[in-house]
N, C-alpha and C. Protein backbone atom coordinates (compact mmCIF):
# COMPACT_ATOMS: atom_id res chain seq x y z
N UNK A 1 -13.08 3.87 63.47
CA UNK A 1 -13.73 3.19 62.38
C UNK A 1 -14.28 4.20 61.37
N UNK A 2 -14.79 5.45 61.59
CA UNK A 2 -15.21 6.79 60.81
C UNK A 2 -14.23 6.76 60.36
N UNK A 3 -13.03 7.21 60.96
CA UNK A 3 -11.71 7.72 59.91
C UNK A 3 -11.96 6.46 58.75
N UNK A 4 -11.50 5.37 59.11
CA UNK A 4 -11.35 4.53 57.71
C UNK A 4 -12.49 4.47 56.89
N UNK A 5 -13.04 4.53 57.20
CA UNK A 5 -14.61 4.80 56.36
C UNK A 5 -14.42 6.04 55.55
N UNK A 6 -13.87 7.15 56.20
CA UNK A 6 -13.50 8.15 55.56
C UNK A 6 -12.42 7.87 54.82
N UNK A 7 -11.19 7.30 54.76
CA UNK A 7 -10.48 7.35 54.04
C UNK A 7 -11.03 6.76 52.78
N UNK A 8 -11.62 5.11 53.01
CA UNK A 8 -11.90 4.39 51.86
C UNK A 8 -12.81 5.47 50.92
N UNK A 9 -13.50 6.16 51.12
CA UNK A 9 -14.58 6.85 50.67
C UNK A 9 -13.80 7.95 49.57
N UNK A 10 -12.58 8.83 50.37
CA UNK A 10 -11.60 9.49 49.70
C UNK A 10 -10.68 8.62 48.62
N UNK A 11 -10.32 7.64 48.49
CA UNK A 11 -9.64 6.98 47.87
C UNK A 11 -11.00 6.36 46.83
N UNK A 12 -11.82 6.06 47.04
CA UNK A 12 -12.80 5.48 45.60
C UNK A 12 -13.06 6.43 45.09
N UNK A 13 -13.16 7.38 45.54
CA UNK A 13 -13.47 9.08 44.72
C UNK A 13 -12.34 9.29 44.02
N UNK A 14 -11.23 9.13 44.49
CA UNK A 14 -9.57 9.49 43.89
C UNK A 14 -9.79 8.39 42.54
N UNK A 15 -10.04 7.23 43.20
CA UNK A 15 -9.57 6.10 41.79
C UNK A 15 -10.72 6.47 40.75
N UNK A 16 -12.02 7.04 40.96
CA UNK A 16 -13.22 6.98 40.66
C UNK A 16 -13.02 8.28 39.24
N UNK A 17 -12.01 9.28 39.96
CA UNK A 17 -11.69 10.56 39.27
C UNK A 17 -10.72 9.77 37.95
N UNK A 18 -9.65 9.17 38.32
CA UNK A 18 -8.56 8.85 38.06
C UNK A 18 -9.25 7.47 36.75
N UNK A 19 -10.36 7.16 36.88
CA UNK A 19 -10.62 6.26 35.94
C UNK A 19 -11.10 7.29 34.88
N UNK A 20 -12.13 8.01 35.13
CA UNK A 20 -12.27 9.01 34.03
C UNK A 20 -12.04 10.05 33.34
N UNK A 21 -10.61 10.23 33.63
CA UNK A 21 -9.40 10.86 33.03
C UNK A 21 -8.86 9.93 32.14
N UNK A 22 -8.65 8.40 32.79
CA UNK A 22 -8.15 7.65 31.83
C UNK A 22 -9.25 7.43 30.78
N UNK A 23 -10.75 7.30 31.22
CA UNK A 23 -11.27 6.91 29.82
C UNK A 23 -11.46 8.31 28.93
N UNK A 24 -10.88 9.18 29.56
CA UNK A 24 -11.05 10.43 28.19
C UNK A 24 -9.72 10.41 27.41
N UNK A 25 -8.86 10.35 28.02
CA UNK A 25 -7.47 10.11 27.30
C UNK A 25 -7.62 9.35 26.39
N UNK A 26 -7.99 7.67 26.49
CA UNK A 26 -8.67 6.19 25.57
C UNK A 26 -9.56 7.19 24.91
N UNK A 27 -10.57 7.55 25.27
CA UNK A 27 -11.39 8.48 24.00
C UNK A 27 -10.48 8.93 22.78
N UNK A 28 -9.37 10.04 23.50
CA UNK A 28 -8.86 11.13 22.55
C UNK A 28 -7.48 9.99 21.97
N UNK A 29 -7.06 9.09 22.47
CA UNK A 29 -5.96 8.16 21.50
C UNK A 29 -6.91 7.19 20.53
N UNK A 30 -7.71 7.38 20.66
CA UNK A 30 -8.66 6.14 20.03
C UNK A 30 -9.88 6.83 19.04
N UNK A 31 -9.61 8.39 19.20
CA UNK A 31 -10.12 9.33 17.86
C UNK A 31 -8.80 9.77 16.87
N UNK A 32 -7.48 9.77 17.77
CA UNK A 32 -6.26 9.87 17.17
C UNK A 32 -5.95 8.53 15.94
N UNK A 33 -6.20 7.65 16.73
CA UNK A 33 -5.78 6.58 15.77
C UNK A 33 -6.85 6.22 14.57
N UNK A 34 -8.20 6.92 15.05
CA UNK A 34 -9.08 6.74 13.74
C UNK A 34 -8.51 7.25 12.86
N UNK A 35 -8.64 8.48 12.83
CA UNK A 35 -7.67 10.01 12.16
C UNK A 35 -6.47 9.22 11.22
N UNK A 36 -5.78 8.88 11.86
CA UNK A 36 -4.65 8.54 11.60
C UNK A 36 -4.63 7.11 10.35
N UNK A 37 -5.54 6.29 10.74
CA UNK A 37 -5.67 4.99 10.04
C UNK A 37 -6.87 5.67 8.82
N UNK A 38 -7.49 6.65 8.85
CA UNK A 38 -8.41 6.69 7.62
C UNK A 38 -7.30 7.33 6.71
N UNK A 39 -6.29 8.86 7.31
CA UNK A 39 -5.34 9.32 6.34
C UNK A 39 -4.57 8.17 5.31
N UNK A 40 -4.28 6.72 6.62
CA UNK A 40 -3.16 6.05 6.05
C UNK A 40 -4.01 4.99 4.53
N UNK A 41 -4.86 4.79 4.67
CA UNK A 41 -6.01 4.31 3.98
C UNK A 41 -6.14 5.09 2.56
N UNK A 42 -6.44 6.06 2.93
CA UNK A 42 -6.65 6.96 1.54
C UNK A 42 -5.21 7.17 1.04
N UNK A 43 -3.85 7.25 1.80
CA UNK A 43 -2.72 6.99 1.17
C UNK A 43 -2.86 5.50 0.22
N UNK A 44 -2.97 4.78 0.73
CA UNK A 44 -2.81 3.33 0.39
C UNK A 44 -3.70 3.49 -0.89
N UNK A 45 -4.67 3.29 -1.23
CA UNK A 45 -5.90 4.09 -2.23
C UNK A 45 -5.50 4.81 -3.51
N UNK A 46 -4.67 6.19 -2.72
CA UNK A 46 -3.57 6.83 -4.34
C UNK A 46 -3.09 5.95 -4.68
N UNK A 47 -1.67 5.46 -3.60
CA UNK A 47 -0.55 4.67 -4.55
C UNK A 47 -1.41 3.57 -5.38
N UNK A 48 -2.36 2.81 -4.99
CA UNK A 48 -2.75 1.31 -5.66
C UNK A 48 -3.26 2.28 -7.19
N UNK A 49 -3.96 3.14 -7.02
CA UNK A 49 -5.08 3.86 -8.45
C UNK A 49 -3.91 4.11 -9.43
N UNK A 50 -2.34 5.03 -8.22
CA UNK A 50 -1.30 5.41 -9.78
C UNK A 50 -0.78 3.95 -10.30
N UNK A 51 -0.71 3.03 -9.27
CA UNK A 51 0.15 1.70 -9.69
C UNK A 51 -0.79 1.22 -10.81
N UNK A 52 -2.05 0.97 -10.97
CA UNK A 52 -3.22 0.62 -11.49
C UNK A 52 -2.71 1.32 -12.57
N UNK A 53 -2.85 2.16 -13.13
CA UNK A 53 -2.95 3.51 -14.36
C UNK A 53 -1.42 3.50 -14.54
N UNK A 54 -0.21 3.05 -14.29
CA UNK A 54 0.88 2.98 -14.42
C UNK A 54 0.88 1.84 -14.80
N UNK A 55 0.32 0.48 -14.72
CA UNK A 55 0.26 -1.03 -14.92
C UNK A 55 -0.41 -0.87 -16.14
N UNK A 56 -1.87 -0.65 -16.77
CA UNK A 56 -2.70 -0.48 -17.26
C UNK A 56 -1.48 0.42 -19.13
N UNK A 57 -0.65 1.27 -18.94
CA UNK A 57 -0.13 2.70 -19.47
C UNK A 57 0.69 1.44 -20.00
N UNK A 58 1.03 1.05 -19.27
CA UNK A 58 2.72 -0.31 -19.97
C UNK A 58 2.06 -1.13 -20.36
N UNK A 59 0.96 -1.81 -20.04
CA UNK A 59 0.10 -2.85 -21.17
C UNK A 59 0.24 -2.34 -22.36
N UNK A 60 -0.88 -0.91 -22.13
CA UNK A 60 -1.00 -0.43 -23.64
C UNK A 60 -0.02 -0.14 -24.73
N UNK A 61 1.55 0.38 -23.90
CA UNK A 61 2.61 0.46 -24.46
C UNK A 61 2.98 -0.76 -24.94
N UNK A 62 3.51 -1.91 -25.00
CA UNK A 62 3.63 -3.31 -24.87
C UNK A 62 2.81 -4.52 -25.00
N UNK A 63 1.85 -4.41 -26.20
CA UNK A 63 1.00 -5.58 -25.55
C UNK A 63 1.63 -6.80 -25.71
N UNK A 64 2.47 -7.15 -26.51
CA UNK A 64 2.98 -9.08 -26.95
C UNK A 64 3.68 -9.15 -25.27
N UNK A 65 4.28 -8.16 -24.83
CA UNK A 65 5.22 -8.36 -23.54
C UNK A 65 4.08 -8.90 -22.88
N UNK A 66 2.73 -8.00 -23.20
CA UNK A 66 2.01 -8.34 -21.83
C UNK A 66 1.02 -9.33 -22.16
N UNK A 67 1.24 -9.89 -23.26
CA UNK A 67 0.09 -11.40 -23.18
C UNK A 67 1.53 -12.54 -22.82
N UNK A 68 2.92 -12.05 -23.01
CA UNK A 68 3.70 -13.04 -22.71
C UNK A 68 3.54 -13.59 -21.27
N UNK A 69 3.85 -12.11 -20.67
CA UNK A 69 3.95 -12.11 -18.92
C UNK A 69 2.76 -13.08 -18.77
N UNK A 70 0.99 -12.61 -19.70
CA UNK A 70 0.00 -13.51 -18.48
C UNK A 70 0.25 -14.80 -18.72
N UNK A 71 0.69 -15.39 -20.15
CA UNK A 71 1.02 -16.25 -20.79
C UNK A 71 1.83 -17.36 -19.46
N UNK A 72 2.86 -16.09 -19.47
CA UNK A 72 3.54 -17.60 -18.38
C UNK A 72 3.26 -17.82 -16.88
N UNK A 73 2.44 -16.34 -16.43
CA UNK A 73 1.97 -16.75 -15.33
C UNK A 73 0.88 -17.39 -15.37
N UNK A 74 0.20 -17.83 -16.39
CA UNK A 74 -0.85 -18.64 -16.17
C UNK A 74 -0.15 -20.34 -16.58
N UNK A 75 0.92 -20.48 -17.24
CA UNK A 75 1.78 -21.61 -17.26
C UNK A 75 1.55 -22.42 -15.87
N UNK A 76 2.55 -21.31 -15.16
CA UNK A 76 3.02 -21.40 -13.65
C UNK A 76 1.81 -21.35 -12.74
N UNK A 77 0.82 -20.86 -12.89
CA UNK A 77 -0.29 -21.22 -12.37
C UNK A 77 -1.05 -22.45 -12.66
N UNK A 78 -0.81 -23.08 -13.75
CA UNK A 78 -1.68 -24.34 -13.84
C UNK A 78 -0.44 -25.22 -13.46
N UNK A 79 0.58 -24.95 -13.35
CA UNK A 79 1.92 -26.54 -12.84
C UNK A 79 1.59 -26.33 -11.24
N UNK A 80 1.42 -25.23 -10.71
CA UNK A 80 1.22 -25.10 -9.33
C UNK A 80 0.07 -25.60 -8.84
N UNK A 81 -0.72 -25.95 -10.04
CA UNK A 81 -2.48 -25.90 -9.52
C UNK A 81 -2.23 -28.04 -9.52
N UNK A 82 -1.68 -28.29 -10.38
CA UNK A 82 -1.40 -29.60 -10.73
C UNK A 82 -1.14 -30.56 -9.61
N UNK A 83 -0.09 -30.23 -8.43
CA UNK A 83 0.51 -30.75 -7.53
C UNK A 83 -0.46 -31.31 -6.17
């Protein structure tokens, strides 16, 4: 009955080790993916600011185009709003 007592004792220590390896690993994938999702964020951030200042650049180039465009999307927005 010692032996198994001893074993169980060796084996909750084993799983006991074996859990907090896994929660450092979950630590270090789960500082990885912060890392990773703030880079992808501040990507996302440029492209919208050049699209912005690239959108904004063709207004100014164009304005009749661009009261046409809101012109008819606001058409198409009030037949859609209608239904």
């Amino acid at each position: 009955m010692a032996m198994f007592s001893k074993n169980a004792d060796d084996i909750q220590g084993d799983v006991e080790a074996q859990i907090a390896a896994l929660r450092k690993e979950i630590s270090k994938i789960s500082a990885s993916l912060s890392d990773l999702s703030g880079e992808r964020f501040d990507e996302v951030k440029r492209m919208a600011t050049k699209q912005a200042k690239y959108a904004a650049a063709t207004a100014r180039e164009n304005p009749v185009a661009t009261i046409a465009i809101i012109a008819g999307a606001a058409v198409l927005v009030g037949l859609l709003a209608r239904r």
